[in-house]
N, C-alpha and C. Protein backbone atom coordinates (compact mmCIF):
# COMPACT_ATOMS: atom_id res chain seq x y z
N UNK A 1 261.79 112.19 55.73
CA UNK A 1 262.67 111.05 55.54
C UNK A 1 262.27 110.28 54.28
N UNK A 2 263.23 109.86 53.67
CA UNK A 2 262.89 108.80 52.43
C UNK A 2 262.19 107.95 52.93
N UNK A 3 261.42 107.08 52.25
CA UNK A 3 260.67 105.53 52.13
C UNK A 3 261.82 104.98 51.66
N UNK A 4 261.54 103.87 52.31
CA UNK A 4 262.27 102.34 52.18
C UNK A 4 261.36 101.73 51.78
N UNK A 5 260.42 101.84 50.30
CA UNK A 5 259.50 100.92 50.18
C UNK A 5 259.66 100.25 48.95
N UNK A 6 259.30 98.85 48.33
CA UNK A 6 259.43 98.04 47.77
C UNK A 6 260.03 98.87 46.24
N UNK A 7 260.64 98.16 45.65
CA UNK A 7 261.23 98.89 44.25
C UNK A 7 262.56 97.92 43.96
N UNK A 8 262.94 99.03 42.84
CA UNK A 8 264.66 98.25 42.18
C UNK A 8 265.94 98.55 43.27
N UNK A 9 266.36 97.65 43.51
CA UNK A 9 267.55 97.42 44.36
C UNK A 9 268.83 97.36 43.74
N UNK A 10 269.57 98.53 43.57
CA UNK A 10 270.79 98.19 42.98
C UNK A 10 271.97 98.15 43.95
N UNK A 11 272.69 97.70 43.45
CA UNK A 11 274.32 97.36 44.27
C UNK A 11 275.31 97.41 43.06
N UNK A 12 276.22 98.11 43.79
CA UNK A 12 277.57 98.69 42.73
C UNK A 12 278.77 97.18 43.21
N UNK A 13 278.80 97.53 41.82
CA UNK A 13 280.22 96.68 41.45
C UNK A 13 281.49 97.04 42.02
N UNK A 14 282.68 96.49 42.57
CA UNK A 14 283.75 97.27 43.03
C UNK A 14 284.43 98.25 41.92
N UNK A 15 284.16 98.06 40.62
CA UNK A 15 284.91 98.74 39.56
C UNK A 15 283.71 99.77 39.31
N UNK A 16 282.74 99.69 39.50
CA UNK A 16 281.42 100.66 39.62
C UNK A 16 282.10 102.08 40.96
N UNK A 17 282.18 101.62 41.82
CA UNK A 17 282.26 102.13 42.70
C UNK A 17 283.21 102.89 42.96
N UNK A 18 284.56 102.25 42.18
CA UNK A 18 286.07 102.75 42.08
C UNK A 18 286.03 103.93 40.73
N UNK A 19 285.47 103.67 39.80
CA UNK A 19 285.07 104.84 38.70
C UNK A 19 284.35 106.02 39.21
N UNK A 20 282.82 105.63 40.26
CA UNK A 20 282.21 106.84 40.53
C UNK A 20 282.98 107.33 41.70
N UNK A 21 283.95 106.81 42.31
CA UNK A 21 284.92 107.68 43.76
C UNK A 21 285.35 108.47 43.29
N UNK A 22 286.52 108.10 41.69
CA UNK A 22 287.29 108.61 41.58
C UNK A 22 287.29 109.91 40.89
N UNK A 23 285.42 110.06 40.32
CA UNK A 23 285.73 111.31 39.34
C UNK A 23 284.29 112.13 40.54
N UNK A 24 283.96 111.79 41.41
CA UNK A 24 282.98 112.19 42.05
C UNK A 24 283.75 113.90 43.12
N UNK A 25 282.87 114.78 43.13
CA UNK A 25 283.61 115.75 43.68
C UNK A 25 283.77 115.46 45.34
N UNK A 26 284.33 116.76 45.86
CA UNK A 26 284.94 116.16 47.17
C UNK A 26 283.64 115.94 48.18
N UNK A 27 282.69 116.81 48.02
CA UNK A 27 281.15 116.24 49.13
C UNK A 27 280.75 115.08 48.59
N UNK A 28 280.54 114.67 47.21
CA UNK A 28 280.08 114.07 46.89
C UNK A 28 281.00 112.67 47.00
N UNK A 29 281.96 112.43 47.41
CA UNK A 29 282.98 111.45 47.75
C UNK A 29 282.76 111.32 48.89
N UNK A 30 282.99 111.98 49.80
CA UNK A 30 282.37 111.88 51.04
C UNK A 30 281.82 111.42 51.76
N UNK A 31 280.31 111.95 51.36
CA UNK A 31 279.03 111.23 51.26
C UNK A 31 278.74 110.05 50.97
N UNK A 32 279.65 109.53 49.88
CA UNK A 32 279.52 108.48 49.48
C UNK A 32 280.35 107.16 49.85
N UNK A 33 281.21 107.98 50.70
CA UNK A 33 282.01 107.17 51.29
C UNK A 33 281.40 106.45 52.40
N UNK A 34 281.03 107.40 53.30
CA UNK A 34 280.43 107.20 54.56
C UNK A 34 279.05 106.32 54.03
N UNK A 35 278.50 106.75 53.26
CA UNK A 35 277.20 105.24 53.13
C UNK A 35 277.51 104.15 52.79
N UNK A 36 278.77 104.09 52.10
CA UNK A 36 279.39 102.49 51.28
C UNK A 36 279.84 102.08 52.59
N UNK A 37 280.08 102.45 53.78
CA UNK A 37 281.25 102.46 55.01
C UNK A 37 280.14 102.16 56.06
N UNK A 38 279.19 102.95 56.44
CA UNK A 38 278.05 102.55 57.48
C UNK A 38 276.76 102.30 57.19
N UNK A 39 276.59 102.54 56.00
CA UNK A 39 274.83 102.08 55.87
C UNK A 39 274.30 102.82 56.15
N UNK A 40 274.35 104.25 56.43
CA UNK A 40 273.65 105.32 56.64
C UNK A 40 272.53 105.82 55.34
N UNK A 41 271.46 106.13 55.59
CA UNK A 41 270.80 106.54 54.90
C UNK A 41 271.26 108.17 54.53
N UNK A 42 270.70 108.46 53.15
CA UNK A 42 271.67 109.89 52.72
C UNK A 42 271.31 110.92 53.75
N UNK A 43 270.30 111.16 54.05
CA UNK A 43 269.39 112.01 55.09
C UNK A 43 270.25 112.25 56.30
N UNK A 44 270.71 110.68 57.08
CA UNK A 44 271.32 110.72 57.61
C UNK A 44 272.56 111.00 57.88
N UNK A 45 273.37 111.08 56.69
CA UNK A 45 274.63 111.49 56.28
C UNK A 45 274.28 113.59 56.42
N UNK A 46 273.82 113.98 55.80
CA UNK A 46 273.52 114.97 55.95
C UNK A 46 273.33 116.02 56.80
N UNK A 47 272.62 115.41 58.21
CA UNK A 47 272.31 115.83 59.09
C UNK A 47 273.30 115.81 60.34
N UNK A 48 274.18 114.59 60.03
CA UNK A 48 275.33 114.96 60.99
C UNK A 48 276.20 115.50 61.25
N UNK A 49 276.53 115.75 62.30
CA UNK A 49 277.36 116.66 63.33
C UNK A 49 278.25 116.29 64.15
N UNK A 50 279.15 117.14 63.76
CA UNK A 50 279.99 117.07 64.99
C UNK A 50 280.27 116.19 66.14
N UNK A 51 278.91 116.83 67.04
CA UNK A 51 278.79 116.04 68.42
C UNK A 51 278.59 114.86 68.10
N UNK A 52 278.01 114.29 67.10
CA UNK A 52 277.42 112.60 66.90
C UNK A 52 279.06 112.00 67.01
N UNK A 53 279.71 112.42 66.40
CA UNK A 53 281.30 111.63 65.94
C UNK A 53 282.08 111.50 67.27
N UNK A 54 282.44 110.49 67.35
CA UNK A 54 283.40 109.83 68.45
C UNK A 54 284.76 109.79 67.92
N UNK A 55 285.60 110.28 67.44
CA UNK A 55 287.01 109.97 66.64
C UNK A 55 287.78 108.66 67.53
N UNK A 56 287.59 109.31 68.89
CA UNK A 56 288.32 108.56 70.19
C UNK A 56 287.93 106.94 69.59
N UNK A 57 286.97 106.70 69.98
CA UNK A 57 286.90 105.33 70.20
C UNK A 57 285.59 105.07 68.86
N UNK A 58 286.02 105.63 67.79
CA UNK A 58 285.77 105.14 66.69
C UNK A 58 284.30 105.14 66.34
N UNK A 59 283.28 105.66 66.28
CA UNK A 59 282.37 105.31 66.07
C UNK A 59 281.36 106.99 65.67
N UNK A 60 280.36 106.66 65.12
CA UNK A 60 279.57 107.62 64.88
C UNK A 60 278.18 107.50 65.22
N UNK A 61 277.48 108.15 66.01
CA UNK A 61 276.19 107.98 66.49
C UNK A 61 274.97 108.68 65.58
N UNK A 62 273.56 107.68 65.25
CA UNK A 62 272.72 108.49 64.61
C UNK A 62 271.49 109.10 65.42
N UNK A 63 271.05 110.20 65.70
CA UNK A 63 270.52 109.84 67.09
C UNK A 63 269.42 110.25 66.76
N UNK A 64 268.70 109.96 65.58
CA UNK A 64 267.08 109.88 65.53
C UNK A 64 266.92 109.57 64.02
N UNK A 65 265.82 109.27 63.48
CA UNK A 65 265.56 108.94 62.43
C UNK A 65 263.80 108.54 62.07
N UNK A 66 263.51 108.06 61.24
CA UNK A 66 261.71 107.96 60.49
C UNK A 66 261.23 106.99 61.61
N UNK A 67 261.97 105.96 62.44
CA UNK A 67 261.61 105.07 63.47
C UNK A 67 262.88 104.97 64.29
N UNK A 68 262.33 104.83 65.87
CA UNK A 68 263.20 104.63 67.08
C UNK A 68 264.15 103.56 66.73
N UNK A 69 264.06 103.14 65.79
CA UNK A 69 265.37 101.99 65.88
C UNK A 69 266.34 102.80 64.77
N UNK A 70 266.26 103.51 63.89
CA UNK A 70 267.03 103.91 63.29
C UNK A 70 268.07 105.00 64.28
N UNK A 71 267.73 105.10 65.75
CA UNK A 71 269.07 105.55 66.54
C UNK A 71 269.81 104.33 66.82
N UNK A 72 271.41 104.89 66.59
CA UNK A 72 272.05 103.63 66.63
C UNK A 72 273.33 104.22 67.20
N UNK A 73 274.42 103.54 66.91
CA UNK A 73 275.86 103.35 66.95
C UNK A 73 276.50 102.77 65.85
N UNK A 74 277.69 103.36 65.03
CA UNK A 74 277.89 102.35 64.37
C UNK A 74 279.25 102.64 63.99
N UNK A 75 279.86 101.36 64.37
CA UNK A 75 281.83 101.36 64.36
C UNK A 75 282.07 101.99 62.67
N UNK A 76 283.21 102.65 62.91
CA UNK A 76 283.72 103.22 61.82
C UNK A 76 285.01 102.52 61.45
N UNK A 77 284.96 102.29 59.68
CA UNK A 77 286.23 101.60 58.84
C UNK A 77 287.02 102.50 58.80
N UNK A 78 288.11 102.17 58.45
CA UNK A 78 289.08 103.56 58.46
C UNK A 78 288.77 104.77 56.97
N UNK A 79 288.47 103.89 55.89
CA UNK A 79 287.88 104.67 54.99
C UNK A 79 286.60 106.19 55.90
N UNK A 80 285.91 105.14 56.67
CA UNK A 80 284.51 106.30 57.15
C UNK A 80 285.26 107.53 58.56
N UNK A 81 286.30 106.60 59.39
CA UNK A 81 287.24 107.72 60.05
C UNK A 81 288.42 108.60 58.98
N UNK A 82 288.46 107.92 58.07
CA UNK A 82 289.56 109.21 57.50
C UNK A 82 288.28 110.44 57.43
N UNK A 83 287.30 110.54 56.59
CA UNK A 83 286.14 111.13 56.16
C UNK A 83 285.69 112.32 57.45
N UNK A 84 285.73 111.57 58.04
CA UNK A 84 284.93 112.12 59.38
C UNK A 84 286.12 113.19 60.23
N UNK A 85 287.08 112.65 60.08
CA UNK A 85 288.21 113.30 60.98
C UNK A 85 288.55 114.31 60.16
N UNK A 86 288.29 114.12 58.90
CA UNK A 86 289.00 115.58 58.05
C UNK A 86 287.63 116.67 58.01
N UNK A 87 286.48 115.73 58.27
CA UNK A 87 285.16 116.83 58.01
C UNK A 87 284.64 117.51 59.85
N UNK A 88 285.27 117.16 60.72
CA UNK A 88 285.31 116.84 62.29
C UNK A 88 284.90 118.63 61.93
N UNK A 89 283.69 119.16 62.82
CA UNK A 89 283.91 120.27 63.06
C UNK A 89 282.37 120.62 63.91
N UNK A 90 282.40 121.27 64.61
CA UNK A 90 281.15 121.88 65.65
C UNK A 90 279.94 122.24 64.31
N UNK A 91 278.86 121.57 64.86
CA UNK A 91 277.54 121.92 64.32
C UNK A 91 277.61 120.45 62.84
N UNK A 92 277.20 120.67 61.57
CA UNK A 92 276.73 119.92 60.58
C UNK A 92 277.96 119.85 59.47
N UNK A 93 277.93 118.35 59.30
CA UNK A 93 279.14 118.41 59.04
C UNK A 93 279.69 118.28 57.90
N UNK A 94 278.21 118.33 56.84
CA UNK A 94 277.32 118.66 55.54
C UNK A 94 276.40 119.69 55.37
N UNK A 95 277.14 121.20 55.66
CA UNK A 95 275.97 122.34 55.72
C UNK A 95 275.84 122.38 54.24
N UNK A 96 274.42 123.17 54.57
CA UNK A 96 273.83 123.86 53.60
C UNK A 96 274.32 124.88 52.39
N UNK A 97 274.73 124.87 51.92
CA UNK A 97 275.72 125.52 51.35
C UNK A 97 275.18 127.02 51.11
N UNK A 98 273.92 127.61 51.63
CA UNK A 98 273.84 129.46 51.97
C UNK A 98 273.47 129.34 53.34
N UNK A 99 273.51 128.65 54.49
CA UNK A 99 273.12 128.62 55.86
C UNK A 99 273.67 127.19 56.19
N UNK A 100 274.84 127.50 57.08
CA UNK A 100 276.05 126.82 57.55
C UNK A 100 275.05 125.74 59.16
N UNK A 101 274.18 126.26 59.68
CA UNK A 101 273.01 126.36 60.77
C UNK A 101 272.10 125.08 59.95
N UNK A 102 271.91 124.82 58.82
CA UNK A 102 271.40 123.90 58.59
C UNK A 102 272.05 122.79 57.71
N UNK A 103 271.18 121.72 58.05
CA UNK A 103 272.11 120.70 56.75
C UNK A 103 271.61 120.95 55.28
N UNK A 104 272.57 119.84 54.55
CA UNK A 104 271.61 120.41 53.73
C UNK A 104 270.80 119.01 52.96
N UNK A 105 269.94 119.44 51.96
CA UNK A 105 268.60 118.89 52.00
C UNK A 105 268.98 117.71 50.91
N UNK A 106 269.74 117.79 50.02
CA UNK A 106 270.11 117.07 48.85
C UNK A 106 271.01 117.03 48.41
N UNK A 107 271.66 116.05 47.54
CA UNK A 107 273.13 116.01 46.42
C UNK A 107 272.40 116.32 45.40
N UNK A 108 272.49 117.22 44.47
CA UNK A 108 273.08 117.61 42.93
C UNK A 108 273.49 116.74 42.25
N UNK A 109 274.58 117.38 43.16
CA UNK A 109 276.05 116.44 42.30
C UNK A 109 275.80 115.02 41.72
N UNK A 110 275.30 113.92 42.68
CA UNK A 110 275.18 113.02 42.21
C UNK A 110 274.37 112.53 40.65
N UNK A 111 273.34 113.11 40.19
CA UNK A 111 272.54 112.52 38.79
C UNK A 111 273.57 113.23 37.80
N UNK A 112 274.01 114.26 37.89
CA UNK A 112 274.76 114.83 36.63
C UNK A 112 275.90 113.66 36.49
N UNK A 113 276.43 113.47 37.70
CA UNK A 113 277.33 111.94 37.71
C UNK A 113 277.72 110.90 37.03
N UNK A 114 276.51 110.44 37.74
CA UNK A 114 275.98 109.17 37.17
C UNK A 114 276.05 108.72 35.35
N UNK A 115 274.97 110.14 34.91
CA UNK A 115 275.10 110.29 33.73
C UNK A 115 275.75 110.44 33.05
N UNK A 116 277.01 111.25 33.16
CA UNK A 116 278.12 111.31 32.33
C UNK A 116 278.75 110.30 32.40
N UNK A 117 278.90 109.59 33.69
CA UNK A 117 279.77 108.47 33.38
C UNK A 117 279.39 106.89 32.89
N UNK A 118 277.93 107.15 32.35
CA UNK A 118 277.01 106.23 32.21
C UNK A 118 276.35 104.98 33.26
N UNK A 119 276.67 105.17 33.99
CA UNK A 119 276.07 104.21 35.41
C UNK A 119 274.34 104.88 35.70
N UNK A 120 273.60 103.70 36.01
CA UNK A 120 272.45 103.85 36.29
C UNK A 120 272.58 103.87 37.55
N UNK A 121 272.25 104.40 39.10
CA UNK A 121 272.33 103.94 40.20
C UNK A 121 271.58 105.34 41.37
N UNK A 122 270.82 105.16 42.15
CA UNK A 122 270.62 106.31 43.03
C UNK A 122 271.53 106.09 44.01
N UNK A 123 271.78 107.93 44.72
CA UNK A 123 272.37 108.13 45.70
C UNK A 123 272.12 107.13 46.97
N UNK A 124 270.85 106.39 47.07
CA UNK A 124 269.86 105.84 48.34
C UNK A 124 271.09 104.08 47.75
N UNK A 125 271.25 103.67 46.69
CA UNK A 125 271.84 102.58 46.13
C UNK A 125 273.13 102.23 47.08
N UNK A 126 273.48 103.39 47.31
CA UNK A 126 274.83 103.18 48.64
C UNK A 126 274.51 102.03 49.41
N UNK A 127 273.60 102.91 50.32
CA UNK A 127 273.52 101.86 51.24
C UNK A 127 272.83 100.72 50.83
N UNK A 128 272.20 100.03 50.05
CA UNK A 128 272.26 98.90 49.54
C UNK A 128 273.49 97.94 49.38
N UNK A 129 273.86 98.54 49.01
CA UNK A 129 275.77 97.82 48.51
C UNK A 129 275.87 97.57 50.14
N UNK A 130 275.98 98.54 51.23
CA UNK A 130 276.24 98.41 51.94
C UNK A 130 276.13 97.18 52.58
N UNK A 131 274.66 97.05 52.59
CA UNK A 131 274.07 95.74 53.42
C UNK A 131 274.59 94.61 52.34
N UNK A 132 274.32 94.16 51.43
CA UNK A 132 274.85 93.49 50.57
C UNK A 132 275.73 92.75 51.03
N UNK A 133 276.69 94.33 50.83
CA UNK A 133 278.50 93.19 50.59
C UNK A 133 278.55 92.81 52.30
N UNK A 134 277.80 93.45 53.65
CA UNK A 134 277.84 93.42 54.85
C UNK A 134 277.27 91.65 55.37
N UNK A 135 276.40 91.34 54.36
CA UNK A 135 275.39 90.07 53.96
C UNK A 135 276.71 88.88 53.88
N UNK A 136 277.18 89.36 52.36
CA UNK A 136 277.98 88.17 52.15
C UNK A 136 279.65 88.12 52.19
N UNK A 137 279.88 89.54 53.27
CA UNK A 137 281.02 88.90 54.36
C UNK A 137 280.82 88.06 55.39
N UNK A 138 279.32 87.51 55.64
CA UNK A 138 279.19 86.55 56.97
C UNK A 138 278.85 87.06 57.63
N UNK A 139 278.15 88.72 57.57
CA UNK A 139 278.01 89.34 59.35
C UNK A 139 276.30 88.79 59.20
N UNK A 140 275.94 88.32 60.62
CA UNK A 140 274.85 87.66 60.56
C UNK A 140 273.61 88.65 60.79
N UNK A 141 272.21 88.32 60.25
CA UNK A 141 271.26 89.57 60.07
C UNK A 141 270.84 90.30 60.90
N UNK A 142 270.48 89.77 62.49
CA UNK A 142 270.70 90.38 64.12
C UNK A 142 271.83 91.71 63.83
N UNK A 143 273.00 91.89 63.51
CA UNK A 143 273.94 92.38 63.63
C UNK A 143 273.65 93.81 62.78
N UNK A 144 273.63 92.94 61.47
CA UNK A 144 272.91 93.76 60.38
C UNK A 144 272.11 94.77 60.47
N UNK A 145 270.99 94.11 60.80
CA UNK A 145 269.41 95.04 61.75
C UNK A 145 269.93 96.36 62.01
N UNK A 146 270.57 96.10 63.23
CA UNK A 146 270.86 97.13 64.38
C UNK A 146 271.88 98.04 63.36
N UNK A 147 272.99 97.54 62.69
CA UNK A 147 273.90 98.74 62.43
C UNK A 147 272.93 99.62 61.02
N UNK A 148 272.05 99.06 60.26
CA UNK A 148 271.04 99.69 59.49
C UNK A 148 270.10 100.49 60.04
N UNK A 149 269.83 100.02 61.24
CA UNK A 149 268.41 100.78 61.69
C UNK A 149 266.95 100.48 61.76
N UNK A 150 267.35 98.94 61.15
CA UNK A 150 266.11 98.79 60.76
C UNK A 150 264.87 98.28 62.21
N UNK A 151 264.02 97.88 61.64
CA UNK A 151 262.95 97.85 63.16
C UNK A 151 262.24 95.84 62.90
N UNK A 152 263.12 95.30 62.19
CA UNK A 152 262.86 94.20 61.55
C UNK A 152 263.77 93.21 60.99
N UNK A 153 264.20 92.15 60.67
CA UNK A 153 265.13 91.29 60.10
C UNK A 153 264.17 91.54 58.64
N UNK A 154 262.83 91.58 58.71
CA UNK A 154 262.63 91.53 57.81
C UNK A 154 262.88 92.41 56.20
N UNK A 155 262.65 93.56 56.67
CA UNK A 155 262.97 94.59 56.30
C UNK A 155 264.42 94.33 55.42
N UNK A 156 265.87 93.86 56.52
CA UNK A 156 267.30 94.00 56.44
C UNK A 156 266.90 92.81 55.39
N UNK A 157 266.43 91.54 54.84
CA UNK A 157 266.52 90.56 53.65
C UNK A 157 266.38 91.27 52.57
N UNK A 158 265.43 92.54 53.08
CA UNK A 158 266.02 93.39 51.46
C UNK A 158 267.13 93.33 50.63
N UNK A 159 267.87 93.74 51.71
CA UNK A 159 268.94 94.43 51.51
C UNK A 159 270.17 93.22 51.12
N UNK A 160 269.61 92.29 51.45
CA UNK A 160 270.44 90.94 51.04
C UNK A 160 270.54 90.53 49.68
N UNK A 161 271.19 90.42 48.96
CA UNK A 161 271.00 90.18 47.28
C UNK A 161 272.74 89.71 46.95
N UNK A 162 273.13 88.45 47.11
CA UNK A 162 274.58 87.74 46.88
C UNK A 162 274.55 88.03 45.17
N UNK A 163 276.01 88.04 45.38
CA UNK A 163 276.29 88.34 43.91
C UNK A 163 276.80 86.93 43.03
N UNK A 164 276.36 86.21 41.99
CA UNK A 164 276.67 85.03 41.05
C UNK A 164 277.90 84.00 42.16
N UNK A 165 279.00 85.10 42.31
CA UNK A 165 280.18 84.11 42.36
C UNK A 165 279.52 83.87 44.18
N UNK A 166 279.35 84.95 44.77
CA UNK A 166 279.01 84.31 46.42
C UNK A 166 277.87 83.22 46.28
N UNK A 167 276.70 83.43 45.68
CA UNK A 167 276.11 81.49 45.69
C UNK A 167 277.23 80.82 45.03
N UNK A 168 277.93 80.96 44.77
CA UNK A 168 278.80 79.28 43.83
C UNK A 168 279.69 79.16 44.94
N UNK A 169 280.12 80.03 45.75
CA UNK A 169 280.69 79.48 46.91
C UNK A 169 280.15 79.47 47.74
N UNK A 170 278.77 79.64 48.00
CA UNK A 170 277.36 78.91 48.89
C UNK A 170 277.65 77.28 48.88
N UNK A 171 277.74 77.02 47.24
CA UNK A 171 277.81 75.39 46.81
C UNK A 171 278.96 74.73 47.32
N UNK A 172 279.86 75.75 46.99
CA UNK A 172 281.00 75.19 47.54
C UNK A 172 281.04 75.00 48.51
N UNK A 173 280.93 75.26 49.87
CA UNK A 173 280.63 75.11 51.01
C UNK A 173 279.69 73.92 51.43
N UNK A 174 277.84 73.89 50.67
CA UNK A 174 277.68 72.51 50.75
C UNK A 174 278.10 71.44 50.15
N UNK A 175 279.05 71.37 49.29
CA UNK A 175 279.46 70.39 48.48
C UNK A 175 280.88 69.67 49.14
N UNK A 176 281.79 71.02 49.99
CA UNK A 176 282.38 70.61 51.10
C UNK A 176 281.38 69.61 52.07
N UNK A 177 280.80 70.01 53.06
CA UNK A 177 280.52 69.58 53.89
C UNK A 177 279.51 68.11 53.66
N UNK A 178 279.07 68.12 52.43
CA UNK A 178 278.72 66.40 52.38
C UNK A 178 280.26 65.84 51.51
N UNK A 179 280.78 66.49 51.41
CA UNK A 179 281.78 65.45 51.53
C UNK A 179 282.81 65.83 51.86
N UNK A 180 283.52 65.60 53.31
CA UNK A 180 284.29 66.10 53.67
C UNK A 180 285.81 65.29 53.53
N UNK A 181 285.70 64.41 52.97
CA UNK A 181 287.23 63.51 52.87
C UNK A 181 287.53 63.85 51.87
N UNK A 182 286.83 64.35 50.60
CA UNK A 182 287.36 64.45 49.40
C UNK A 182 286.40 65.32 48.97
N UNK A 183 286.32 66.89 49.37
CA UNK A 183 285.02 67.42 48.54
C UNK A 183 285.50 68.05 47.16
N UNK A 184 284.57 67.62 45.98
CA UNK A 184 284.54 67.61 44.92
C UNK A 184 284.11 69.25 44.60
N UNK A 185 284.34 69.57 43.24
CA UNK A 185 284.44 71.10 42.92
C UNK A 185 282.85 71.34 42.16
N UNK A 186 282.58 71.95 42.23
CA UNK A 186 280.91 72.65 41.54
C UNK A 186 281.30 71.88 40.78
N UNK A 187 282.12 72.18 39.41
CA UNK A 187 282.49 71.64 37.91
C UNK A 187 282.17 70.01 37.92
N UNK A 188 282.60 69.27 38.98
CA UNK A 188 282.48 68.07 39.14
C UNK A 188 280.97 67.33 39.17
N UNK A 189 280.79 67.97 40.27
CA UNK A 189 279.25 67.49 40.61
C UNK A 189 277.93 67.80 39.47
N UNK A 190 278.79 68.83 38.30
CA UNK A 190 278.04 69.78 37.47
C UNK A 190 278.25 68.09 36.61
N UNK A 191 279.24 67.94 35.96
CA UNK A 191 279.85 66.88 35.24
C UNK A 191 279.03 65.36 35.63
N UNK A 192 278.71 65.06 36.66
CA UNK A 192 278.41 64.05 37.18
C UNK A 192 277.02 63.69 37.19
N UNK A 193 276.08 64.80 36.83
CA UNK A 193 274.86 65.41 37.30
C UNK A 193 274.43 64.80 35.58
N UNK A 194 274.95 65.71 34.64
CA UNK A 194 274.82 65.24 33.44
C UNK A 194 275.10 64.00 32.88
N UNK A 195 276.27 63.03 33.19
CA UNK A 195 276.39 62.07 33.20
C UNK A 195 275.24 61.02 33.32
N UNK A 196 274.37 61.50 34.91
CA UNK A 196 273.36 60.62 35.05
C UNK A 196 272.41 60.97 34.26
N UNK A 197 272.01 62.38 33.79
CA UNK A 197 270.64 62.75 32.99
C UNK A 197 271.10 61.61 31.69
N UNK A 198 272.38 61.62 30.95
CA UNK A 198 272.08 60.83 29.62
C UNK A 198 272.15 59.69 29.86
């Protein structure tokens, strides 16, 4: 299994993400779908099967991983059920490409990628984005934990990293709530702030 250990944390841009979908081949779309979609680690993408996938009632099961908490459950977007329902088939659902009996071990595809299209980013970077953008839609880190795998909240703050405009509507939000009859705009309080420095 990969390490999850301390290093550079990247997260793709939506126009990042929409460039590498669109010229990325069909496993490699895939793959990449399903980690931007569940937070799956690539390993884990790899290794699944068939039996893990629930189409019925939506969901995909991981049922082991580097630690007991990385077995999970985890609801599927329709992006990660289109994926799954077209790849739906008995045994691995990412074989090996000379032994169908195993998964397989790695993407290729992905660094030749990257490079041509000039983006810096690893395959493992998925699920980063994942937790991320999962962060600053509001889903709270308890929630988080569990659909990552992780064995810690601590661990999942990694994975937390807001992007410029989500803190300015952090502010916005406290700048609402102390003043709620008339709350004033960042720009304002920015304006007002300087006022008093001169």
């Amino acid at each position: 299994m990969f390490k999850e250990g301390p290093g550079k944390t990247r997260i793709l841009a939506q126009t990042e993400e929409a460039l590498y979908l669109k010229n990325a081949n069909p496993r490699l779309k895939d793959i990449a779908t399903l980690m931007l979609n569940t937070g799956m680690r690539p390993e884990e993408v790899f290794t699944c099967k068939g039996e893990n996938v629930n189409l019925k009632e939506r969901f995909i099961f991981v049922p082991k991983g580097k630690t007991r908490f990385a077995r999970r459950t985890i609801p599927l977007t329709p992006d990660a059920y289109k994926v799954l329902k077209r790849r739906y088939r008995k045994g691995y659902l990412f074989p090996h490409k000379f032994d169908p009996n195993r998964p397989m071990v790695v993407c290729k595809s992905h660094r030749p990628l990257v490079d041509k299209l000039e983006l810096d980013f690893r395959l493992y970077d998925l699920r980063h984005t994942f937790g991320s953008r999962m962060a600053m839609a509001g889903v709270d880190l308890p929630t988080l934990k569990e659909l990552m795998g992780h064995s810690s909240i601590t661990l999942t703050m990694r994975y937390v990293h807001p992007t410029p405009e989500h803190k300015r509507e952090a502010i916005d939000k406290l700048v609402a709530w102390n003043h709620p009859q008339n709350p004033p705009t960042v720009e304002r309080v920015e304006t007002r702030t300087s006022f008093v420095r001169l």
